[in-house]
C-alpha atoms as a PDB file:
ATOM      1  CA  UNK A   1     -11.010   8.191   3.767  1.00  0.00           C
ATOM      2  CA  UNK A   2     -13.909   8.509   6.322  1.00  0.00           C
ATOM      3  CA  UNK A   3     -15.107   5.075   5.143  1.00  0.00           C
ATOM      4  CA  UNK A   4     -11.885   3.089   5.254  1.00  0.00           C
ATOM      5  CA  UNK A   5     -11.229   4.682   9.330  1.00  0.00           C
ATOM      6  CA  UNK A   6     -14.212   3.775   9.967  1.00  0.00           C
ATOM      7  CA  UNK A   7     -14.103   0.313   8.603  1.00  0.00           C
ATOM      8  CA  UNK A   8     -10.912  -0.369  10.169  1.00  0.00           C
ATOM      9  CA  UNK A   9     -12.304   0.577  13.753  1.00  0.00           C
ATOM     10  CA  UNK A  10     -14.936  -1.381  13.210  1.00  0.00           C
ATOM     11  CA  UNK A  11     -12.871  -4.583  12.754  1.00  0.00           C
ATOM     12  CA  UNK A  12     -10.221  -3.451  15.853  1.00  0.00           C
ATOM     13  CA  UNK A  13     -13.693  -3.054  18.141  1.00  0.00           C
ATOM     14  CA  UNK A  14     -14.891  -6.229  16.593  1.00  0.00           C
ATOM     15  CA  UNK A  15     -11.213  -8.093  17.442  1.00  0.00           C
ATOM     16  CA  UNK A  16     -11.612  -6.358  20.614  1.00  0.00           C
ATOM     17  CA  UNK A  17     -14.079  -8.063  21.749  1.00  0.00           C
ATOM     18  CA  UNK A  18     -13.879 -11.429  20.495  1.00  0.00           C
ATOM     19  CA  UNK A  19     -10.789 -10.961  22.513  1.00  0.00           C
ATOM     20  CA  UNK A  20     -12.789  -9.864  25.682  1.00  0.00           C
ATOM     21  CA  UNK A  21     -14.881 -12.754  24.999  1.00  0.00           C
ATOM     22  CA  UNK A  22     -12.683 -15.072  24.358  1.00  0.00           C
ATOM     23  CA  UNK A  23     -10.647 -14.513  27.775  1.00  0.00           C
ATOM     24  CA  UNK A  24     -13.728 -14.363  29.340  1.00  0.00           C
ATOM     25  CA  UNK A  25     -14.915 -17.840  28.276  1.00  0.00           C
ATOM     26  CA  UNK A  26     -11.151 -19.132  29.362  1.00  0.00           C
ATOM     27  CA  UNK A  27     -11.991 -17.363  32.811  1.00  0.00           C
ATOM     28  CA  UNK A  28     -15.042 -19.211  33.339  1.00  0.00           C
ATOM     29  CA  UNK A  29     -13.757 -22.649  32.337  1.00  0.00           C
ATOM     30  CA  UNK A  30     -10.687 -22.504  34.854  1.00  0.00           C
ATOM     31  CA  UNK A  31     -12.968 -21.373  37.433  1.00  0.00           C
ATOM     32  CA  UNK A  32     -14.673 -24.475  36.747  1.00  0.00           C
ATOM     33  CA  UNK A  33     -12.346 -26.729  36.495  1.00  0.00           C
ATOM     34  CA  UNK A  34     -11.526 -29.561  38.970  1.00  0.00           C
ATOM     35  CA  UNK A  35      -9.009 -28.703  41.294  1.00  0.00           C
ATOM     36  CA  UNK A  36      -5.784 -31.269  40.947  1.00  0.00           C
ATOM     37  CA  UNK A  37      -4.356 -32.746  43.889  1.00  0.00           C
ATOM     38  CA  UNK A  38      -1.741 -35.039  42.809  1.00  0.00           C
ATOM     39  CA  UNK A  39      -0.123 -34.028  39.600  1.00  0.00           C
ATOM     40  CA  UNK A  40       2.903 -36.054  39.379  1.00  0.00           C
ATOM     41  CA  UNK A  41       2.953 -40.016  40.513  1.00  0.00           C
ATOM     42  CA  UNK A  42       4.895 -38.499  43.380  1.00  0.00           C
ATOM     43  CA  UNK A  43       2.725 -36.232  44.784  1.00  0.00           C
ATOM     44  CA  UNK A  44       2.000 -37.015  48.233  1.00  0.00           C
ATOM     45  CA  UNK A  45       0.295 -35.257  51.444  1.00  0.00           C
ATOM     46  CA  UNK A  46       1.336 -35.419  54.791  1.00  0.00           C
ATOM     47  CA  UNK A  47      -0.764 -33.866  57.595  1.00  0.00           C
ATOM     48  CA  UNK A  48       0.335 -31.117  59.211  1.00  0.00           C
ATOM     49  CA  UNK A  49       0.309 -30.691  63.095  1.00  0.00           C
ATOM     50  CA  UNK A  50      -0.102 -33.664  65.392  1.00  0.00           C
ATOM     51  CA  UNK A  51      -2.672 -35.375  64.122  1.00  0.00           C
ATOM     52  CA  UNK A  52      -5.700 -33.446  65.697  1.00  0.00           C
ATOM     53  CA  UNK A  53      -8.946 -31.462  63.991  1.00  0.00           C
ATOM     54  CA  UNK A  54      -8.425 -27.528  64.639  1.00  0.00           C
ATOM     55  CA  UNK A  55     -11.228 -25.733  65.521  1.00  0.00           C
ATOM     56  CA  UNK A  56     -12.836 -22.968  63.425  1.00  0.00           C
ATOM     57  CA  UNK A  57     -14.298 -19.653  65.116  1.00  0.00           C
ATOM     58  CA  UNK A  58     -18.207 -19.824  65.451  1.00  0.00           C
ATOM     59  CA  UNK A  59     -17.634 -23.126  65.768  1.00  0.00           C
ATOM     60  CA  UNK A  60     -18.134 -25.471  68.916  1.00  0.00           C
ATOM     61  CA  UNK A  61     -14.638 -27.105  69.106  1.00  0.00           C
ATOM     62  CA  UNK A  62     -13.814 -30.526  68.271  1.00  0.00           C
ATOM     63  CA  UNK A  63     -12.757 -32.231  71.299  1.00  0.00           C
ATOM     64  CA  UNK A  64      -8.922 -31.792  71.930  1.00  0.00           C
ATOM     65  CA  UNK A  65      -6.370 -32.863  74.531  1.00  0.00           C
ATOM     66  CA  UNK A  66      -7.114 -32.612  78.287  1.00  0.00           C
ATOM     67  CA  UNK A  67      -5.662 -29.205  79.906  1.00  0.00           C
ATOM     68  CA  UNK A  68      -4.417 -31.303  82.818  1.00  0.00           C
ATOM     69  CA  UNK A  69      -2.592 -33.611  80.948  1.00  0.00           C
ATOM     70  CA  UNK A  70      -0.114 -31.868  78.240  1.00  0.00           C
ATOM     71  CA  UNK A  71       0.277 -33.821  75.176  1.00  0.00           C
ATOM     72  CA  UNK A  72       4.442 -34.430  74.065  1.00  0.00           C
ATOM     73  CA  UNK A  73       4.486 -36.008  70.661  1.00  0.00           C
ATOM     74  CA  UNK A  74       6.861 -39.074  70.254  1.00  0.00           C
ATOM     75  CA  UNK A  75      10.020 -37.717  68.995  1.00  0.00           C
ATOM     76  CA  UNK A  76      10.107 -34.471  70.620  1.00  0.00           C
ATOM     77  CA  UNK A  77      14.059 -33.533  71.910  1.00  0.00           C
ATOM     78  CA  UNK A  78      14.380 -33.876  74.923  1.00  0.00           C
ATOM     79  CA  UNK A  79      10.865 -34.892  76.729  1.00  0.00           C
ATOM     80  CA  UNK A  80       9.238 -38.037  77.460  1.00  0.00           C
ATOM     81  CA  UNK A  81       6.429 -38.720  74.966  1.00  0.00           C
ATOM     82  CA  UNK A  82       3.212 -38.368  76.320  1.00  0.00           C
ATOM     83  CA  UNK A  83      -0.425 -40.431  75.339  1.00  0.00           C
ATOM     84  CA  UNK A  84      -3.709 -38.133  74.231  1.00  0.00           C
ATOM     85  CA  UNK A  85      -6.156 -37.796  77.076  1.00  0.00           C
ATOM     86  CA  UNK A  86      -9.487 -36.519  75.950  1.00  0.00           C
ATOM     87  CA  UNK A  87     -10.907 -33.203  77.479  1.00  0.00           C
ATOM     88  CA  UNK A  88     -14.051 -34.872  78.419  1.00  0.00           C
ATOM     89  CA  UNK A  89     -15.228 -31.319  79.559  1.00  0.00           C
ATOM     90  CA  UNK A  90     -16.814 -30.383  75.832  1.00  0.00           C
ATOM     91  CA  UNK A  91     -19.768 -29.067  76.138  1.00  0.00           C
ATOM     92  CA  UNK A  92     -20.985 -30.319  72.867  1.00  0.00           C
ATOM     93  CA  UNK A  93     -20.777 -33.606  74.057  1.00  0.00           C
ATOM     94  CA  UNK A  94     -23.495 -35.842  75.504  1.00  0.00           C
ATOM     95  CA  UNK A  95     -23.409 -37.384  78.538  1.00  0.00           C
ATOM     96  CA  UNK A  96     -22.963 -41.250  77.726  1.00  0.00           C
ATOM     97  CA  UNK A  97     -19.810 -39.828  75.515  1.00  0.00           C
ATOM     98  CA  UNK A  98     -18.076 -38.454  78.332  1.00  0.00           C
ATOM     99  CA  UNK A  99     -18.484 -41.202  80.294  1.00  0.00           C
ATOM    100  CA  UNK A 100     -17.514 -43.567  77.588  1.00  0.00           C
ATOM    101  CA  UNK A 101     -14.170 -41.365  76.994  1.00  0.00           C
ATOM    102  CA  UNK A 102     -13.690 -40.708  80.701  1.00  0.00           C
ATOM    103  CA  UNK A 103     -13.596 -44.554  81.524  1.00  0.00           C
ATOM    104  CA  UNK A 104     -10.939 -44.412  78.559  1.00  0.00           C
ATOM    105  CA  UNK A 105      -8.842 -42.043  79.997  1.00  0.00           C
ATOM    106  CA  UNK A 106      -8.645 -43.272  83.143  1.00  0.00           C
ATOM    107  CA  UNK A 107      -7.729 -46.589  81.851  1.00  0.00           C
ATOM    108  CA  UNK A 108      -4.795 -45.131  79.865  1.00  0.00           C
ATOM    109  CA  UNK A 109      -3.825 -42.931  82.513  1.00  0.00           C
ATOM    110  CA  UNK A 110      -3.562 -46.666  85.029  1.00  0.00           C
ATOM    111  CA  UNK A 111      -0.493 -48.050  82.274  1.00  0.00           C
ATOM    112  CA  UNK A 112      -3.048 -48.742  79.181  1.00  0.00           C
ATOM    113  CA  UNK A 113      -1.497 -48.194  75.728  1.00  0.00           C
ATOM    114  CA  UNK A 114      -4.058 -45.651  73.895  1.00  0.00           C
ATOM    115  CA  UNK A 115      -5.595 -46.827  71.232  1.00  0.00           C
ATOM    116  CA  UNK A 116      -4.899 -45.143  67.272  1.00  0.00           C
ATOM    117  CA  UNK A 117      -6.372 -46.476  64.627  1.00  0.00           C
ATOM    118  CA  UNK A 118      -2.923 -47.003  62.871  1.00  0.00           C
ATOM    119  CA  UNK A 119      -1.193 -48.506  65.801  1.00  0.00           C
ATOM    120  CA  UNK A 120      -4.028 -51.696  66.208  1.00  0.00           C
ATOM    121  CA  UNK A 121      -4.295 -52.376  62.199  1.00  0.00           C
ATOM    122  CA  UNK A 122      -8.370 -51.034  62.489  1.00  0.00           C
ATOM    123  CA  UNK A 123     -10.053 -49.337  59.982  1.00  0.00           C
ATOM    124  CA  UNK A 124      -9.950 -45.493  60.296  1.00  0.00           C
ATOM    125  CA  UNK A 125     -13.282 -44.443  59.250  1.00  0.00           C
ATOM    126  CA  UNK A 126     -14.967 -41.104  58.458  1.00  0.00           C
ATOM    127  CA  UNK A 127     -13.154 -38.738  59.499  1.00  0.00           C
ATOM    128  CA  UNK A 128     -10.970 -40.711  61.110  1.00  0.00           C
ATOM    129  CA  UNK A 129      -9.056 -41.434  58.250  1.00  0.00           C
ATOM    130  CA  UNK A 130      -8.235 -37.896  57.847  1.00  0.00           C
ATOM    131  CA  UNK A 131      -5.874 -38.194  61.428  1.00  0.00           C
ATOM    132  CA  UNK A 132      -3.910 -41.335  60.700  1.00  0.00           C
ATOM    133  CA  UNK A 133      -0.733 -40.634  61.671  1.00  0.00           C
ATOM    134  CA  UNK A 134       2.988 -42.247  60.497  1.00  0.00           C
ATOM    135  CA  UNK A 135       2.433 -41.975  56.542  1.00  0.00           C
ATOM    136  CA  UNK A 136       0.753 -40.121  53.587  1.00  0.00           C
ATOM    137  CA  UNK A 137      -1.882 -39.732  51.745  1.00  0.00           C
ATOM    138  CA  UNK A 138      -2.559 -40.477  48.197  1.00  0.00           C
ATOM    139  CA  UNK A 139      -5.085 -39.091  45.841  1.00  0.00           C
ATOM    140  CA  UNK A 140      -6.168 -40.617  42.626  1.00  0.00           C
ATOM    141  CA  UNK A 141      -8.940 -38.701  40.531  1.00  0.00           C
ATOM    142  CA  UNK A 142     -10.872 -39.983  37.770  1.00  0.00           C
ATOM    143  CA  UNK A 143     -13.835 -38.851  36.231  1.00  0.00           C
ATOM    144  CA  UNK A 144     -16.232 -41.056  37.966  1.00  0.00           C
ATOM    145  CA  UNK A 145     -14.315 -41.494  41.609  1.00  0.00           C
ATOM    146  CA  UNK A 146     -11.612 -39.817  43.927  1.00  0.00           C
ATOM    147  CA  UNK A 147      -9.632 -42.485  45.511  1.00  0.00           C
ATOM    148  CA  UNK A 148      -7.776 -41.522  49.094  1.00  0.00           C
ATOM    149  CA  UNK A 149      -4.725 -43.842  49.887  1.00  0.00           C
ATOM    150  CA  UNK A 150      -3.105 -43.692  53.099  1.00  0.00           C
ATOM    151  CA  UNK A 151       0.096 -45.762  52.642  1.00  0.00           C
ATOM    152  CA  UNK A 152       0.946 -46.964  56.019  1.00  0.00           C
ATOM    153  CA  UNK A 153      -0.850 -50.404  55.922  1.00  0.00           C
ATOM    154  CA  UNK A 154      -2.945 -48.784  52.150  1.00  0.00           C
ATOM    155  CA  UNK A 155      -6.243 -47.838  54.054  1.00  0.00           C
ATOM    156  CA  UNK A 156      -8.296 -47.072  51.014  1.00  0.00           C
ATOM    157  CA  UNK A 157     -11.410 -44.565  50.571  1.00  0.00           C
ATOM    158  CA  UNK A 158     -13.337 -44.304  47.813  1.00  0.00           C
ATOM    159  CA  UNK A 159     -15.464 -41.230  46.767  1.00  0.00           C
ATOM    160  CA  UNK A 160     -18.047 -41.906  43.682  1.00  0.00           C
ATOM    161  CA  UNK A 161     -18.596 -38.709  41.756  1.00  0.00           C
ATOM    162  CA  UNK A 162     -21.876 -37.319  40.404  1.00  0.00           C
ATOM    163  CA  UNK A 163     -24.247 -39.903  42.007  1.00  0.00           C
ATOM    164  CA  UNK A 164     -26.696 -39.420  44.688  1.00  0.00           C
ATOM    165  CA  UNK A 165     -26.781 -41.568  47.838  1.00  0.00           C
ATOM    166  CA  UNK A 166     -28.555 -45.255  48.032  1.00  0.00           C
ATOM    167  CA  UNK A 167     -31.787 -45.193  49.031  1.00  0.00           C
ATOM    168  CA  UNK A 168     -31.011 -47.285  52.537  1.00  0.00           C
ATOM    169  CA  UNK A 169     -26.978 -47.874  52.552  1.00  0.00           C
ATOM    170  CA  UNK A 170     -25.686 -50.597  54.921  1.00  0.00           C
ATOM    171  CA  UNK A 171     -23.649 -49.357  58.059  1.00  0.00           C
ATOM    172  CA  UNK A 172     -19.972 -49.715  57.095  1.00  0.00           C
ATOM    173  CA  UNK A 173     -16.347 -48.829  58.304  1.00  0.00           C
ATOM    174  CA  UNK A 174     -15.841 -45.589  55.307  1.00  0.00           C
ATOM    175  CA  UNK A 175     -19.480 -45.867  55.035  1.00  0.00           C
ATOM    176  CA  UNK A 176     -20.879 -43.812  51.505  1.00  0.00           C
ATOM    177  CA  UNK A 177     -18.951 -41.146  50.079  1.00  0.00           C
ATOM    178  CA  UNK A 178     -20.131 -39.180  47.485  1.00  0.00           C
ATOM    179  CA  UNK A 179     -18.825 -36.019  45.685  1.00  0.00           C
ATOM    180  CA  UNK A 180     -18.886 -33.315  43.617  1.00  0.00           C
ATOM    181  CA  UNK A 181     -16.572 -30.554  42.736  1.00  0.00           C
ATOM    182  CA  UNK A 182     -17.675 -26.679  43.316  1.00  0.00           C
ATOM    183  CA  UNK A 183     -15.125 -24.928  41.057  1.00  0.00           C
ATOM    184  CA  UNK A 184     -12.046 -24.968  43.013  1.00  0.00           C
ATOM    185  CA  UNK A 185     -13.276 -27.355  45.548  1.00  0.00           C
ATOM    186  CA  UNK A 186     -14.194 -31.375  46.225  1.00  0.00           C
ATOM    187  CA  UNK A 187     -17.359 -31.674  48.600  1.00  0.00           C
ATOM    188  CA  UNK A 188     -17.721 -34.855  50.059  1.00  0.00           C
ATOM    189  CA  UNK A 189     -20.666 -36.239  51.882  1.00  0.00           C
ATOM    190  CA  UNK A 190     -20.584 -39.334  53.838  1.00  0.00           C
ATOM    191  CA  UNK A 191     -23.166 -41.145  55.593  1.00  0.00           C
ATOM    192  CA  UNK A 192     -23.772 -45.141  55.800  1.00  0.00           C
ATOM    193  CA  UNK A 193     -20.769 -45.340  58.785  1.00  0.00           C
ATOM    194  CA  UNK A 194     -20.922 -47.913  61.003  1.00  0.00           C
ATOM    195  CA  UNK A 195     -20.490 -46.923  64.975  1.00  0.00           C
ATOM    196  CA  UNK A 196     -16.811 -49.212  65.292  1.00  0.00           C
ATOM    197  CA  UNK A 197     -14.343 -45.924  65.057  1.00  0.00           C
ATOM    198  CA  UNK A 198     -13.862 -43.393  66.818  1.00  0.00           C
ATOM    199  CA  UNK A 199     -13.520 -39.812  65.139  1.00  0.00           C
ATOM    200  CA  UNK A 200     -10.059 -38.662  65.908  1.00  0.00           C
ATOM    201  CA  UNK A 201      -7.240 -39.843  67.943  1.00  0.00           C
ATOM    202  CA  UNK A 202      -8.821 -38.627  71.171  1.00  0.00           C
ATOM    203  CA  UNK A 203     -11.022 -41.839  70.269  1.00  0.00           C
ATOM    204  CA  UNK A 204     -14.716 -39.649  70.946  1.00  0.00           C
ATOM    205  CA  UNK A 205     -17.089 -41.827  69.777  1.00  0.00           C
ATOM    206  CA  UNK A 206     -19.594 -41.443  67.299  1.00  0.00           C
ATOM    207  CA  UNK A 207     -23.026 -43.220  66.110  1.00  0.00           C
ATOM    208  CA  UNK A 208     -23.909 -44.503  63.220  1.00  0.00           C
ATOM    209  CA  UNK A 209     -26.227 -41.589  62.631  1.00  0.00           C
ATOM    210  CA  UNK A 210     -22.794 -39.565  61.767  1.00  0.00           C
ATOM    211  CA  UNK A 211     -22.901 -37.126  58.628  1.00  0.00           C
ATOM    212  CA  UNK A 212     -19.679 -36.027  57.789  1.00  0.00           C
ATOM    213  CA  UNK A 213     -19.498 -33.052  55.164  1.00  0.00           C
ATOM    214  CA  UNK A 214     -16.050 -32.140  53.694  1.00  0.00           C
ATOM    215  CA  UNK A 215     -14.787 -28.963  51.384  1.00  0.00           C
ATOM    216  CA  UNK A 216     -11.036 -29.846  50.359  1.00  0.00           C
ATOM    217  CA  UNK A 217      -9.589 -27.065  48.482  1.00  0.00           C
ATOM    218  CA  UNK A 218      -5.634 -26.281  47.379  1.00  0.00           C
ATOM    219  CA  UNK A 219      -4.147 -23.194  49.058  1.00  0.00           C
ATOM    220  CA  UNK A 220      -0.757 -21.664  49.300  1.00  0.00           C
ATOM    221  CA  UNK A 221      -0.234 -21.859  45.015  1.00  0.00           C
ATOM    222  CA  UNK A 222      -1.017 -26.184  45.780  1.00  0.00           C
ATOM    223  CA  UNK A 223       1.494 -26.542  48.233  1.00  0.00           C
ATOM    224  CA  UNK A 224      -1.221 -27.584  50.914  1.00  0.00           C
ATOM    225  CA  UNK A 225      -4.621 -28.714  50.929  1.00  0.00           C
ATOM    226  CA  UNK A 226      -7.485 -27.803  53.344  1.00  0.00           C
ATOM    227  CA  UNK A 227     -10.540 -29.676  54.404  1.00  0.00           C
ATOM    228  CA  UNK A 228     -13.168 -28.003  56.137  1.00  0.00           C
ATOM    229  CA  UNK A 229     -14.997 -30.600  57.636  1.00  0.00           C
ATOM    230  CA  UNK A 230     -19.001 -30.676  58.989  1.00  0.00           C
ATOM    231  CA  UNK A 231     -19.753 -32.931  61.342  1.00  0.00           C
ATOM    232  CA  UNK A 232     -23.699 -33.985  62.411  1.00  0.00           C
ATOM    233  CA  UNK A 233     -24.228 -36.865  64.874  1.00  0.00           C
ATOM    234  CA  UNK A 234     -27.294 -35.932  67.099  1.00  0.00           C
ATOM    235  CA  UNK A 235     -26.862 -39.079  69.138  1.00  0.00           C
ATOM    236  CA  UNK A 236     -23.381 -37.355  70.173  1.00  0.00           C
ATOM    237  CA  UNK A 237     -22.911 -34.094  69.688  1.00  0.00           C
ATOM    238  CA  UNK A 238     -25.666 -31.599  70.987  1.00  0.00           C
ATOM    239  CA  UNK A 239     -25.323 -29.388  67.950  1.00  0.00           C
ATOM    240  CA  UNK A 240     -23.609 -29.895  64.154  1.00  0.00           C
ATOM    241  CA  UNK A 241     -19.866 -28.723  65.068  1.00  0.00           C
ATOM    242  CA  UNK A 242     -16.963 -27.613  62.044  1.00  0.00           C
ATOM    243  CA  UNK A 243     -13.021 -28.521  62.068  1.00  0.00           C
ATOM    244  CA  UNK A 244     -10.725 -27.982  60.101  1.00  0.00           C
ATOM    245  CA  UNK A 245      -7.341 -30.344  58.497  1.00  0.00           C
ATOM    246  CA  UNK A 246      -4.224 -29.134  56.754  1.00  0.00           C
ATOM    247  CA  UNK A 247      -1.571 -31.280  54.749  1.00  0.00           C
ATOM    248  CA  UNK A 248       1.437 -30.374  53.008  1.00  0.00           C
ATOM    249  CA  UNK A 249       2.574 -31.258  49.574  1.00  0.00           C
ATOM    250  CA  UNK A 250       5.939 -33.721  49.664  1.00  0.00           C
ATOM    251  CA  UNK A 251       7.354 -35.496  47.073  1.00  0.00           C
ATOM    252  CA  UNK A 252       7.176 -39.217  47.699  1.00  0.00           C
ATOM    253  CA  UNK A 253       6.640 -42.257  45.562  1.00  0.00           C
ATOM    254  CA  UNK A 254       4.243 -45.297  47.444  1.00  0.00           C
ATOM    255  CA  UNK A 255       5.414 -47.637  49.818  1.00  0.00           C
ATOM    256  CA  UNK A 256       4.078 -51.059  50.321  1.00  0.00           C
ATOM    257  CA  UNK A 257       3.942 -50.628  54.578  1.00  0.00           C
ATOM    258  CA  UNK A 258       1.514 -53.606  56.252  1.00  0.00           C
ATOM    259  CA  UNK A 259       0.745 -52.572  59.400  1.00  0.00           C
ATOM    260  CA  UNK A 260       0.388 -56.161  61.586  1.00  0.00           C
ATOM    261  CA  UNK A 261       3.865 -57.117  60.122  1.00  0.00           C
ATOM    262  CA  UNK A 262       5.659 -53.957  60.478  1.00  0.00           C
ATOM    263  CA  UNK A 263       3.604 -53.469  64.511  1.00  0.00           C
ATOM    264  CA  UNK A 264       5.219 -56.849  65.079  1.00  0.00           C
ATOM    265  CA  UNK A 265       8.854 -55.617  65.329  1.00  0.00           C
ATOM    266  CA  UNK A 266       8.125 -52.041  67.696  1.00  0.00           C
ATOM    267  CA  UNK A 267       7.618 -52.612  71.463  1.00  0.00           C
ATOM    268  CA  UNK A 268       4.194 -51.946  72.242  1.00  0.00           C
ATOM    269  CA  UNK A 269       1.299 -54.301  72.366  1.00  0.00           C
ATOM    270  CA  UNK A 270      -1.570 -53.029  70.270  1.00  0.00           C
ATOM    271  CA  UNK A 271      -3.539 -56.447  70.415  1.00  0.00           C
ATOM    272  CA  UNK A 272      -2.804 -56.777  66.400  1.00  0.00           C
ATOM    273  CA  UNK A 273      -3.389 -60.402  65.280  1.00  0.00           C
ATOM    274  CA  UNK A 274      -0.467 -62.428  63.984  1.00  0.00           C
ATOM    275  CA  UNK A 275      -0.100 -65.938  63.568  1.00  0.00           C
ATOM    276  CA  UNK A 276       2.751 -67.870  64.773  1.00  0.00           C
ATOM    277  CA  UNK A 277       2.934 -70.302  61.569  1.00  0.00           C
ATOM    278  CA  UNK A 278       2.842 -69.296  57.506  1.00  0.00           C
ATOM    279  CA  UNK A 279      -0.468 -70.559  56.472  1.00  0.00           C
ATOM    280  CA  UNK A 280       1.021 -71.326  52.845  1.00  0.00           C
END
């Protein structure tokens, strides 16, 4: 009798632990898997706010709207919309920025439509392309890339995974993005960008010594995604500064939107090319 008890809890310690084990090893590999930011075809993110970096505490702050100038979003009841005026107070910026964005504001603030990125068909750039404003984003994984779609006029990013930078890349608009995922999280580093955008839609300007770092992560059970960005440009800043971006999850299927044709129907100017003749 002793023999047989003991035999049997022997084999229910033994199942016992292949159990523990067993959940354990299932722990570890979904706290290593990738995290999966668009699983449906319709699975689209739309930023949250007005289309500005937040700061994050310990943080210098990116550069926001000017205190003496409120800001009124297009579309709010009741109020006049209102055009983004850079506080060119920052004290994390150097001096030839501020007087690069002051000359800017003052120029808007004399009639001049403010320039966006989306509104003039341009390129948005690292990390501009993270404040485009009037569509959504679009996220394709694979296991060798991450491709970021922003439907309104299909500005496209690319994000190799698992490689290491070139040696010497070329200056260019999204510059190099590589990645990796840490568990739950994408990081994203990007250097190679070329000095043409500007990093938000305060337009502060930026060399093309800029080295962005990202961290986008789900939160809130996937409804939203957060990047927590890190942003290094010696030339501009007078220290490495963080910010942080928020989307929301919608359901939406991809629209074919291009920008100079749809710009050509609204009443603003943004300088957009068209031609007045098919060429076909």
């Amino acid at each position: 009798m002793r023999k047989t008890y003991r035999k049997r809890q022997i084999f229910w310690l033994g199942l016992l632990a292949s159990l523990i084990g067993a959940a354990a090893v299932h722990e570890a590999m979904a706290a290593s898997a990738p995290p999966v930011f668009s699983p449906t075809a319709q699975t689209a993110w739309v930023g949250i706010g007005i289309g500005a970096f937040a700061p994050v505490p310990g943080s210098p702050a990116p550069v926001g709207q000017d205190p003496a100038h409120r800001y009124v979003p297009n579309g709010t009841p009741g109020e006049q919309p209102t055009q983004r005026i850079s506080d060119v107070s920052n004290p994390n910026l150097k001096q030839w920025a501020k007087d690069v964005m002051k000359k800017d504001n003052d120029e808007v603030l004399a009639g001049k439509f403010a320039f966006t990125a989306r509104s003039s068909c341009i390129a948005a750039g690292v990390p501009g392309h993270l404040v485009l404003l009037g569509g959504a984003l679009f996220i394709v994984q694979t296991p060798d890339e991450v491709t970021m779609i922003f439907d309104s006029n299909a500005e496209t990013r690319h994000i190799r995974l698992n490689e290491s930078h070139s040696a010497n890349p070329k200056p260019s608009w999204y510059g190099e993005s590589v990645g990796h995922y840490e568990g739950d999280t994408l990081v994203v580093d990007t250097i190679g960008l070329n000095n043409q955008t500007f990093l938000d839609n305060y337009r502060t300007p930026h060399t093309d010594k800029l080295h962005v770092t990202e961290r986008w992560r789900l939160i809130e059970n996937g409804a939203k995604i957060e990047v927590l960005l890190t942003l290094d440009d010696p030339d501009t800043f007078n220290t490495p500064f963080k910010a942080l971006r928020q989307y929301e999850r919608v359901n939406r299927t991809f629209v074919e939107d291009v920008c100079a044709e749809n710009n050509s129907v609204n009443l603003f100017d943004y300088g957009t090319p068209t031609a007045d003749k098919p060429d076909f």
